[in-house]
Protein backbone atom coordinates (compact mmCIF):
# COMPACT_ATOMS: atom_id res chain seq x y z
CA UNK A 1 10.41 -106.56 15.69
CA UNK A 2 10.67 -109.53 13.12
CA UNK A 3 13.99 -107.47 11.53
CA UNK A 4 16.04 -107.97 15.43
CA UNK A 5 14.87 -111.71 15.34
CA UNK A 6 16.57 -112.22 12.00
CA UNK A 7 19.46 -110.69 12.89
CA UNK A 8 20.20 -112.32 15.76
CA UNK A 9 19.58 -115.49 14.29
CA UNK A 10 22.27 -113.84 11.89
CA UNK A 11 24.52 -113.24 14.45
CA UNK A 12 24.45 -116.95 16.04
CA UNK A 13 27.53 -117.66 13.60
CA UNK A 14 29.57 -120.61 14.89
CA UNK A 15 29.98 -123.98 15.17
CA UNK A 16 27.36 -126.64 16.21
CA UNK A 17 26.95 -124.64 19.44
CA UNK A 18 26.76 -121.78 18.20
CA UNK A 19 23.32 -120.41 19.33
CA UNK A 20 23.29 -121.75 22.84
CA UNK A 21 21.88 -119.63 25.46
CA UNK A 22 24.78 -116.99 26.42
CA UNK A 23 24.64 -116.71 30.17
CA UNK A 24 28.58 -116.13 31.95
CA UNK A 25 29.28 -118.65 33.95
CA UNK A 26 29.04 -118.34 37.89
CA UNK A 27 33.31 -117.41 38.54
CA UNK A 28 35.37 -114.83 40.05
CA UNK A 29 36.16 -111.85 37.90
CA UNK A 30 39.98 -112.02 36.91
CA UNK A 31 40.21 -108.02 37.99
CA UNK A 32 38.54 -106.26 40.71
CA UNK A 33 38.29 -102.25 40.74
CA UNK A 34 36.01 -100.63 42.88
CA UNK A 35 32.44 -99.03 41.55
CA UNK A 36 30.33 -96.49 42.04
CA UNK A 37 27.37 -94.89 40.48
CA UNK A 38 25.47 -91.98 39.41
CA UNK A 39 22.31 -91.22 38.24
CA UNK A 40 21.82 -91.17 34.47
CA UNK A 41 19.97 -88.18 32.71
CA UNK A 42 18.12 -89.11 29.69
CA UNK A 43 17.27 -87.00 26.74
CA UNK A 44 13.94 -86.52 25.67
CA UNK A 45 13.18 -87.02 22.33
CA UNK A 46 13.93 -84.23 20.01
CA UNK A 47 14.72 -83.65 15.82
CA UNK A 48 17.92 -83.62 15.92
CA UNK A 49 21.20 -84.73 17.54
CA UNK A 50 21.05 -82.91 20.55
CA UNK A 51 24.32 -82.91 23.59
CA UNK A 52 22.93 -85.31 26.44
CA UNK A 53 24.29 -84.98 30.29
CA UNK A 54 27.56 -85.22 30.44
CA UNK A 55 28.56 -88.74 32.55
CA UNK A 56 30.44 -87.70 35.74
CA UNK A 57 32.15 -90.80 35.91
CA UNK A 58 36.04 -91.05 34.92
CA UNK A 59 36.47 -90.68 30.95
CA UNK A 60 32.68 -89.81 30.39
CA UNK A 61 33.47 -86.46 32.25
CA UNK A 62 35.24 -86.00 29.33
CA UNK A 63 33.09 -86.96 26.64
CA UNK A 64 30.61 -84.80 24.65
CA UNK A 65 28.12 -87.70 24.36
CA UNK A 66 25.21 -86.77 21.66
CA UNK A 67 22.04 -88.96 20.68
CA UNK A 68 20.23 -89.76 17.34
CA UNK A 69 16.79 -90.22 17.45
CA UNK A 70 14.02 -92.31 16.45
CA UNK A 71 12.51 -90.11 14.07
CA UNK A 72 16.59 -89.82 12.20
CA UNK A 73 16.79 -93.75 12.08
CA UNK A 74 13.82 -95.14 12.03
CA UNK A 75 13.89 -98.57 13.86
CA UNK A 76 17.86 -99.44 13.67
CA UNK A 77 18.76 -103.60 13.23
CA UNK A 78 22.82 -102.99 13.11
CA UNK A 79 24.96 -100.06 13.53
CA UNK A 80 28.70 -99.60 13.36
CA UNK A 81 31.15 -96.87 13.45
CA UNK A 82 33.18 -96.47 10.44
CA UNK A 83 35.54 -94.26 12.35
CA UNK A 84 34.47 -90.97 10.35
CA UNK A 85 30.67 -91.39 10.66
CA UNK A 86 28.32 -93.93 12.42
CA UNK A 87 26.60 -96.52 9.52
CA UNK A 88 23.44 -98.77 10.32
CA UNK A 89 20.53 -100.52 8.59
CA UNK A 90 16.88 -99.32 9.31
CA UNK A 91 13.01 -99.07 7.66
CA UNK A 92 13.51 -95.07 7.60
CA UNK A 93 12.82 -95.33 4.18
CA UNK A 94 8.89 -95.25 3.94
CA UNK A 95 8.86 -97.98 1.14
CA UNK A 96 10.58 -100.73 3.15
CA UNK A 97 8.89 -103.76 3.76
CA UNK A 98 7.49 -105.04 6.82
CA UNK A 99 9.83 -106.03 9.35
CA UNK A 100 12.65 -104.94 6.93
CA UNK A 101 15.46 -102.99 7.64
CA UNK A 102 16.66 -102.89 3.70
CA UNK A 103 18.58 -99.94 3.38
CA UNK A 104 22.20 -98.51 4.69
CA UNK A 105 22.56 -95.03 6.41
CA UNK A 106 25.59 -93.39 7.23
CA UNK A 107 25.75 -90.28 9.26
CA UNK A 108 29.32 -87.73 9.74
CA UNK A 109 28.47 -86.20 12.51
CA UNK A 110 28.55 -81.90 12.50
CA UNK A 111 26.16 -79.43 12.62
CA UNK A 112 22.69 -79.76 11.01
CA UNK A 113 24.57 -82.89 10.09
CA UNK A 114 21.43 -85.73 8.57
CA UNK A 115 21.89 -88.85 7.88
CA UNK A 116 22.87 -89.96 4.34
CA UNK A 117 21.58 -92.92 2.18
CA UNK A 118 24.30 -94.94 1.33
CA UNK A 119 22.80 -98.12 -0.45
CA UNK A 120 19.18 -98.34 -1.33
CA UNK A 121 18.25 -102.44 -1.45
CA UNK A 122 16.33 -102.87 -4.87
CA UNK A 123 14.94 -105.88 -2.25
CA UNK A 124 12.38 -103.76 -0.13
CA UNK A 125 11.72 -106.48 1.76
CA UNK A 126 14.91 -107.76 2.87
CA UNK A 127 17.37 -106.74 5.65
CA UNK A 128 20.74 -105.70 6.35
CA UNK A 129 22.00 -107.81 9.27
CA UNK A 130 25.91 -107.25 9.15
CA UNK A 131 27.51 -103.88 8.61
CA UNK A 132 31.11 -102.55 8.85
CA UNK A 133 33.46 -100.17 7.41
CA UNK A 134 36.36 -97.72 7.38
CA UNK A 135 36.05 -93.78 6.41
CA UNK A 136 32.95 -94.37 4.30
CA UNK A 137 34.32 -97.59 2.59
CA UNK A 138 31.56 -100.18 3.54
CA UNK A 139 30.89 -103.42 3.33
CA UNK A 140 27.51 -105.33 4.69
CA UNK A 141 25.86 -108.55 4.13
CA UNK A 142 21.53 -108.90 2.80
CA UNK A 143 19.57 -110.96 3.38
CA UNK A 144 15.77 -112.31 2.68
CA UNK A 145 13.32 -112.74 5.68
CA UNK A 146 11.29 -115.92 4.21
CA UNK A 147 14.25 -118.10 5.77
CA UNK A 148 15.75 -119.37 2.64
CA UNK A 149 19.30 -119.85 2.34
CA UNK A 150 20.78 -117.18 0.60
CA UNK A 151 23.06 -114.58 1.23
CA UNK A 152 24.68 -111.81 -0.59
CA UNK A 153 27.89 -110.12 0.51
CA UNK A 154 28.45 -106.17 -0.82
CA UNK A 155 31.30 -103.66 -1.32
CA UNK A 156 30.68 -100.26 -1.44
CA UNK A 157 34.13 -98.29 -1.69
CA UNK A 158 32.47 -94.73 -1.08
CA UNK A 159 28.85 -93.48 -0.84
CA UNK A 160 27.38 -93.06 -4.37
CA UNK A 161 29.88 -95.93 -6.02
CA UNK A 162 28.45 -98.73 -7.59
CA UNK A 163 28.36 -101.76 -5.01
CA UNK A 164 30.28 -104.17 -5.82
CA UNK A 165 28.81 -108.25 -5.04
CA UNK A 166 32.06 -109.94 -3.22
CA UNK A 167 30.22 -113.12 -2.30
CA UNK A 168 26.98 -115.00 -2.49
CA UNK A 169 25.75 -117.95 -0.64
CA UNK A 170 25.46 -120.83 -3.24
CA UNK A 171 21.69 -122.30 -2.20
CA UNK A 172 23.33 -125.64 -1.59
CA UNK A 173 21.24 -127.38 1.08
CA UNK A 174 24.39 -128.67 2.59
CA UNK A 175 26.30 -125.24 2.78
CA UNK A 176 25.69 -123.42 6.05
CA UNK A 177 24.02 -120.22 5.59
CA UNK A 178 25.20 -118.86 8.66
CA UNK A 179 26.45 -114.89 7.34
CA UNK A 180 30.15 -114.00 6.66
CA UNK A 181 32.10 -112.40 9.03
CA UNK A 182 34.29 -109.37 7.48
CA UNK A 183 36.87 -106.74 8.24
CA UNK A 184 37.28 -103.45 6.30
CA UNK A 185 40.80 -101.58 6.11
CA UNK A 186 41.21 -99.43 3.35
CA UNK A 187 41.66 -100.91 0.36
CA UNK A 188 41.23 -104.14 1.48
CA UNK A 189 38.51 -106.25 2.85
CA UNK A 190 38.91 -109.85 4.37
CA UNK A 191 36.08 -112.22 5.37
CA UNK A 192 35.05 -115.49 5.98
CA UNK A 193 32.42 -117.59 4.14
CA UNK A 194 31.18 -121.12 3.28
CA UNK A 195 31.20 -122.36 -0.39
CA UNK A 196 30.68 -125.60 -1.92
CA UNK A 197 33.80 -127.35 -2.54
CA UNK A 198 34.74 -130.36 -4.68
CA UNK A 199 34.82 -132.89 -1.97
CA UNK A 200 31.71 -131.32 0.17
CA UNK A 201 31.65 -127.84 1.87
CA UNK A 202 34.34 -125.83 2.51
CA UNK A 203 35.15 -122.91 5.06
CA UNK A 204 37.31 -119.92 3.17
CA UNK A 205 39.08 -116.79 4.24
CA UNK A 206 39.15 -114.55 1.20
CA UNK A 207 40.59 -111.50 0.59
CA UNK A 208 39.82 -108.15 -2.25
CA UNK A 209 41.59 -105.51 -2.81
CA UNK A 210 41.18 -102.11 -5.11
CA UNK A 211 40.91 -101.75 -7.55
CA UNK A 212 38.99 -104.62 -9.09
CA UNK A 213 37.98 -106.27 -5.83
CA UNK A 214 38.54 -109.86 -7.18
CA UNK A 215 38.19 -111.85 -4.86
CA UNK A 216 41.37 -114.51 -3.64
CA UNK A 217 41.28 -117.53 -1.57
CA UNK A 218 43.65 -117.45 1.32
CA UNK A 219 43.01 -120.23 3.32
CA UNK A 220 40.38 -123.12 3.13
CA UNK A 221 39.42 -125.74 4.87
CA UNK A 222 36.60 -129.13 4.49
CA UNK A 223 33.58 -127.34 6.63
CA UNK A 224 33.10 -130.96 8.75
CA UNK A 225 36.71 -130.80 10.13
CA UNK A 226 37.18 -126.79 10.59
CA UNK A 227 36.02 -123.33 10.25
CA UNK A 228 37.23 -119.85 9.80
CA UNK A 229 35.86 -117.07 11.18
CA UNK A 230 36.08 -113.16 12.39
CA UNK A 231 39.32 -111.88 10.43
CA UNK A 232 40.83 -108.83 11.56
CA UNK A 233 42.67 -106.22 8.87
CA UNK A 234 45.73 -103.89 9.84
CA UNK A 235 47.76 -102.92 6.85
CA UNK A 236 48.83 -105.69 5.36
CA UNK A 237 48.76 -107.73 8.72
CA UNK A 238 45.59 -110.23 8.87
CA UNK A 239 44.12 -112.04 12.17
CA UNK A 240 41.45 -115.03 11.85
CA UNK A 241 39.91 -117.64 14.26
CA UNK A 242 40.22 -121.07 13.59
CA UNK A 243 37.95 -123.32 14.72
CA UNK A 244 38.58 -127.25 14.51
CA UNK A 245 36.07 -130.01 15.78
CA UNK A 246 36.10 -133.41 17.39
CA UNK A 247 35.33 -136.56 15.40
CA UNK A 248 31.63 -136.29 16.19
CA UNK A 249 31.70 -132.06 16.51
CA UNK A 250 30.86 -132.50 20.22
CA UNK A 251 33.63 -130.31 21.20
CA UNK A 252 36.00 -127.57 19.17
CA UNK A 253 39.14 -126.01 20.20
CA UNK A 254 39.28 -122.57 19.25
CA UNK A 255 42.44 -120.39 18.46
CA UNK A 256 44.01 -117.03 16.93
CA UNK A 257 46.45 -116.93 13.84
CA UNK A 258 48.33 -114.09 12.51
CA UNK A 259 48.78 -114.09 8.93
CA UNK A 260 51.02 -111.90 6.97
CA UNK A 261 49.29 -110.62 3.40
CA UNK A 262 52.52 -109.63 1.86
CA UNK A 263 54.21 -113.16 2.30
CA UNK A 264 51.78 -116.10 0.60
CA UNK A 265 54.22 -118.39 1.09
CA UNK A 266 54.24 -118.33 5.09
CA UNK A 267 52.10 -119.94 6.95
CA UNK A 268 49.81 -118.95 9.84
CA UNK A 269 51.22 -118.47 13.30
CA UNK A 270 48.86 -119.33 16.12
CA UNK A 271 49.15 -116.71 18.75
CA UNK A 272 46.66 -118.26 21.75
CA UNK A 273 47.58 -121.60 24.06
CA UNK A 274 44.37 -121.65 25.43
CA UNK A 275 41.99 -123.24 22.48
CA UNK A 276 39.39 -120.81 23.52
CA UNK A 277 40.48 -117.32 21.84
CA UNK A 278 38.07 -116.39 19.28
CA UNK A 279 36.97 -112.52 18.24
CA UNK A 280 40.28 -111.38 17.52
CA UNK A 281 41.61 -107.55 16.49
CA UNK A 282 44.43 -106.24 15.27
CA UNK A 283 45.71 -103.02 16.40
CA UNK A 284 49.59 -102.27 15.47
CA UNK A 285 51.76 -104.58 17.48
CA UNK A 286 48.81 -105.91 19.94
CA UNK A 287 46.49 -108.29 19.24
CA UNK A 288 43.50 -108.81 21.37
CA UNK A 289 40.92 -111.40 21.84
CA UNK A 290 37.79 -112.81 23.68
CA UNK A 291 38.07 -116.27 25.66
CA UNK A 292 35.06 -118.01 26.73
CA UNK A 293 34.88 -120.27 29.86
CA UNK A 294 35.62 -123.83 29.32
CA UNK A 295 31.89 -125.47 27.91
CA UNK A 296 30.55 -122.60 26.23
CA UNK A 297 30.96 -121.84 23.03
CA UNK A 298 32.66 -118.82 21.11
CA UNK A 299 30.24 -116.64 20.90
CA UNK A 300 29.55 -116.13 24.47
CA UNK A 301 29.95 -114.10 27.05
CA UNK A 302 33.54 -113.95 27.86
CA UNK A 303 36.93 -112.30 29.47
CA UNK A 304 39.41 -110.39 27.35
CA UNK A 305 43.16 -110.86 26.67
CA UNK A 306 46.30 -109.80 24.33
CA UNK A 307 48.81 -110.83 22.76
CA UNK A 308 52.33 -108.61 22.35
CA UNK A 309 54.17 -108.95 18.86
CA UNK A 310 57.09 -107.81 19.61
CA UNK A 311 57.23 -109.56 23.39
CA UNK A 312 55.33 -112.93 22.93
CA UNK A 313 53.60 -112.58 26.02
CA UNK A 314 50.01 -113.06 26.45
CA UNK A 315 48.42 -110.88 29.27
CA UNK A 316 44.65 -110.24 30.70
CA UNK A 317 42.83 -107.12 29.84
CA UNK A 318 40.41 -105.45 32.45
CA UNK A 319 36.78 -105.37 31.50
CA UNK A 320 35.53 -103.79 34.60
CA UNK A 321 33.33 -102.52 35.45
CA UNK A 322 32.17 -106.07 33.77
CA UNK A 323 32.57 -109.36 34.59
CA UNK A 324 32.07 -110.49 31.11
CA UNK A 325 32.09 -108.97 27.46
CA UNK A 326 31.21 -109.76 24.13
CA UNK A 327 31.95 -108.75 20.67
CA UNK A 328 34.83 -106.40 21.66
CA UNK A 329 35.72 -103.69 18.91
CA UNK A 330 39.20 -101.05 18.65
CA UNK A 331 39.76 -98.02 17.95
CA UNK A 332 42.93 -95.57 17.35
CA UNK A 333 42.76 -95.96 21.33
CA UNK A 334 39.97 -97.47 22.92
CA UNK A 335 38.77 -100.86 23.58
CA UNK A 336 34.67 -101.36 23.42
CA UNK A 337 32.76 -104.23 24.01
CA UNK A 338 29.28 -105.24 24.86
CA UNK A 339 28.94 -106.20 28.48
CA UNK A 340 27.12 -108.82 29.73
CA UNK A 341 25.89 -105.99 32.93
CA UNK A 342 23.67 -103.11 30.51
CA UNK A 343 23.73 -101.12 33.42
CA UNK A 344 27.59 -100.58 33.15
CA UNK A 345 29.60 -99.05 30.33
CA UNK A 346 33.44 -98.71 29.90
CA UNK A 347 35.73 -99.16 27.56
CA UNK A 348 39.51 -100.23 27.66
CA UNK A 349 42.63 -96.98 27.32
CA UNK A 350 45.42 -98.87 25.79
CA UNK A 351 46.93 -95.90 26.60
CA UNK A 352 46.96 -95.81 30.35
CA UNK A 353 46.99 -99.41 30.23
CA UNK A 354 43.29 -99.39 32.37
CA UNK A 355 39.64 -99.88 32.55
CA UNK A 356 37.78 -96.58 32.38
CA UNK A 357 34.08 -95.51 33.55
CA UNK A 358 31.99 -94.00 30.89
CA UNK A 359 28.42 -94.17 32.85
CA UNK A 360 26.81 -96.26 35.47
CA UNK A 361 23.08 -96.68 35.77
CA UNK A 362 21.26 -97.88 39.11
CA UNK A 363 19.15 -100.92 38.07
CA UNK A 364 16.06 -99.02 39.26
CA UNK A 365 16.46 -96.55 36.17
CA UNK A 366 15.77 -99.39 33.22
CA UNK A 367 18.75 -97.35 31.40
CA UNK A 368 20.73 -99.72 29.14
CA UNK A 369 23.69 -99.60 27.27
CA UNK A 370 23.92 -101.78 24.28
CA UNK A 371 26.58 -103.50 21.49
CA UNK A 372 29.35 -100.18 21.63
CA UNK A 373 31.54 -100.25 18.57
CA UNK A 374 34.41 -98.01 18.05
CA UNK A 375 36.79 -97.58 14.97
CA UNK A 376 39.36 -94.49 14.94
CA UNK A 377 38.05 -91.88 17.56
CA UNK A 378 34.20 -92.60 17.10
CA UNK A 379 32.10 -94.40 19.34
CA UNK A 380 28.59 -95.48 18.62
CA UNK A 381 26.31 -97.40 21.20
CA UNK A 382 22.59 -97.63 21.74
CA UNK A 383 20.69 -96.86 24.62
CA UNK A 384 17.62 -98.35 25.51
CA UNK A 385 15.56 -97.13 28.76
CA UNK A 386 12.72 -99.73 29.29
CA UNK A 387 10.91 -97.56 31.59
CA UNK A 388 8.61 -95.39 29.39
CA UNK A 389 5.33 -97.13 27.98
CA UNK A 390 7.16 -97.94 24.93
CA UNK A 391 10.47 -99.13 25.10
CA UNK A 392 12.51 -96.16 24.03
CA UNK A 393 15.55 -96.69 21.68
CA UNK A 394 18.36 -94.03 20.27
CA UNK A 395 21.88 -93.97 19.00
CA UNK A 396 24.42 -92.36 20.97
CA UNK A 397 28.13 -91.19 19.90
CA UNK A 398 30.96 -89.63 21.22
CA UNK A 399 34.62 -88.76 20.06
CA UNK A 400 36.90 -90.55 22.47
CA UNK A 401 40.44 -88.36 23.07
CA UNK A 402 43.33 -90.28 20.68
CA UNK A 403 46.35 -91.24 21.69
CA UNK A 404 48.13 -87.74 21.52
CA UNK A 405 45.84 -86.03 23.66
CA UNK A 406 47.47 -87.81 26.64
């Protein structure tokens, strides 16, 4: 489908690097835990959200694990959850152009629950490639499919407000068009964008707030030398990736700042020592964060650590059962990432302070697990099983247990 290629090709957001192949490296995992499996039961196709097999693995013996299907969605580009409902882009619409995925859903799960348009694209025949939210505040990026460089960045503070345009890409041929990356916390959003600046283009992190979502500069920076990217919102509490580049932008270093909203005068504190922490997320007095092996760039496959605000110390975080993760996302509880083994699917109790088993699927079944995101108690993933004639595709949810259940 022409709408995945364009938004992976959205998704390769980085530095000159940025879209290299993303295969983990050949290394020792830094936690071993042993592993077993069962044997997956997939649902058949049906109207509506139906319960699937319960996982007998760990924490998926607890879940009640329910699926959206094809005919609900249509064919979904990106999903997230919004912690109160599960939000992605799709042509369910009849109208939508070919290959497009204009429009953005959101569903609250419940019974005889149906998913809800949120924003109809007057642009049929574009495509929503980047999504997020929090409790139906939502904010995504469009864009066209003809490959020109243009981008347009949108608020919606409920279903049925009037969006509201944060950002647009300026056409300038020497402004990257690579998408924003954004985090929603009510009523704030943060995100990262280029611009054109006076002395060339510049990398900002910009902030809006209700009720007139103006937007502010917070930080900038001369594109050739640096880049921001991937802020993180918690309260008033902001966490960003810097990424600076050698003379000639053959190599970067990479590294995590915490930024306090409240003070403008102070200045970022750098959190990492590595130079490879990038992906960072705020969750009260933790902050976590993705570090790929030395010689592969940021968005790669990678291992997991966290940083303690009120310690100083930097620890590991298990990923098993994986070796390696990508584009982690938390919750009120949970850690979620997408794992570099689709066969495999956990998620991280910073509760119990462990890895825990959601499902494991021999490699004979085709069963995959892809891109879990989790905000609040929700938890939205896809599964894909490869082995019917046409590669069959449906959104799956549970509500993970919160911290006072324990």
């Amino acid at each position: 489908m022409g709408a995945r290629v364009a938004a992976i090709m959205a998704a390769c957001v980085g530095g000159a690097a940025a879209c290299a192949a993303a295969v983990p490296p050949s290394s020792a995992p830094l936690v071993s835990e042993p592993s077993t499996e069962a044997t997956p039961a997939v649902t058949d196709p049906a109207p509506t959200p139906v319960p699937s097999a319960r996982p007998r693995q760990d924490l998926g013996a607890e879940l009640d694990v329910r699926a959206m299907k094809h005919d609900q969605t249509g064919d979904v580009l990106e999903f997230a959850s919004d912690a109160t409902g599960i939000i992605f882009s799709s042509n369910l619409a009849e109208d939508s152009g070919p290959e497009a995925a204009p429009d953005v859903w959101r569903y609250v799960p419940g019974p005889s629950a149906k998913p809800e348009l949120a924003w109809r694209n007057p642009n049929r025949d574009h495509s929503v490639v980047k999504l997020g939210g929090d409790a139906g505040m939502l904010a995504f990026v469009d864009i066209p499919l003809t490959g020109e460089r243009a981008w347009d960045l949108w608020l919606l503070p409920k279903v049925g407000a009037e969006p509201v345009l944060l950002d647009t890409h300026p056409g300038d041929e020497d402004v990257s068009s690579l998408v924003p990356s954004f985090s929603v916390y009510q009523p704030m959003v943060a995100w990262t964008a280029f611009d054109r600046g006076p002395n060339g283009p510049v990398s900002q992190l910009l902030t809006a707030e209700a009720p007139d979502w103006t937007p502010q500069v917070i930080l900038e920076r001369q594109a050739w030398e640096a880049e921001l990217w991937l802020p993180s919102l918690y309260g008033h509490m902001l966490v960003f990736t810097e990424v600076r580049y050698s003379a000639d932008r053959s190599t970067d270093e990479r590294s995590v700042h915490l930024l306090d909203l409240l003070d403008p005068t102070a200045e970022p504190r750098r959190l990492d020592i590595s130079g490879r922490a990038t992906m960072p997320l705020l969750a009260g007095n933790t902050v976590l964060w993705k570090e790929a092996e030395p010689g592969f760039n940021m968005f790669n496959w990678g291992r997991m650590f966290r940083y303690d605000l009120l310690s100083g110390q930097v620890s590991s975080v298990s990923v098993w059962p994986q070796e390696y993760v990508n584009y982690p996302s938390v919750g009120s509880r949970f850690v979620a990432w997408w794992g570099a083994d689709g066969f495999s699917f956990g998620v991280f109790d910073l509760v119990r302070d462990r890895a825990r088993l959601i499902e494991r699927y021999s490699n004979a079944s085709q069963a995959n697990v892809l891109r879990p995101h989790v905000a609040g108690d929700l938890m939205v993933w896809e599964y894909v099983d490869s082995s019917k004639p046409e590669t069959y595709r449906e959104l799956r949810w549970a509500s993970l247990p919160n911290p006072r259940d324990d």
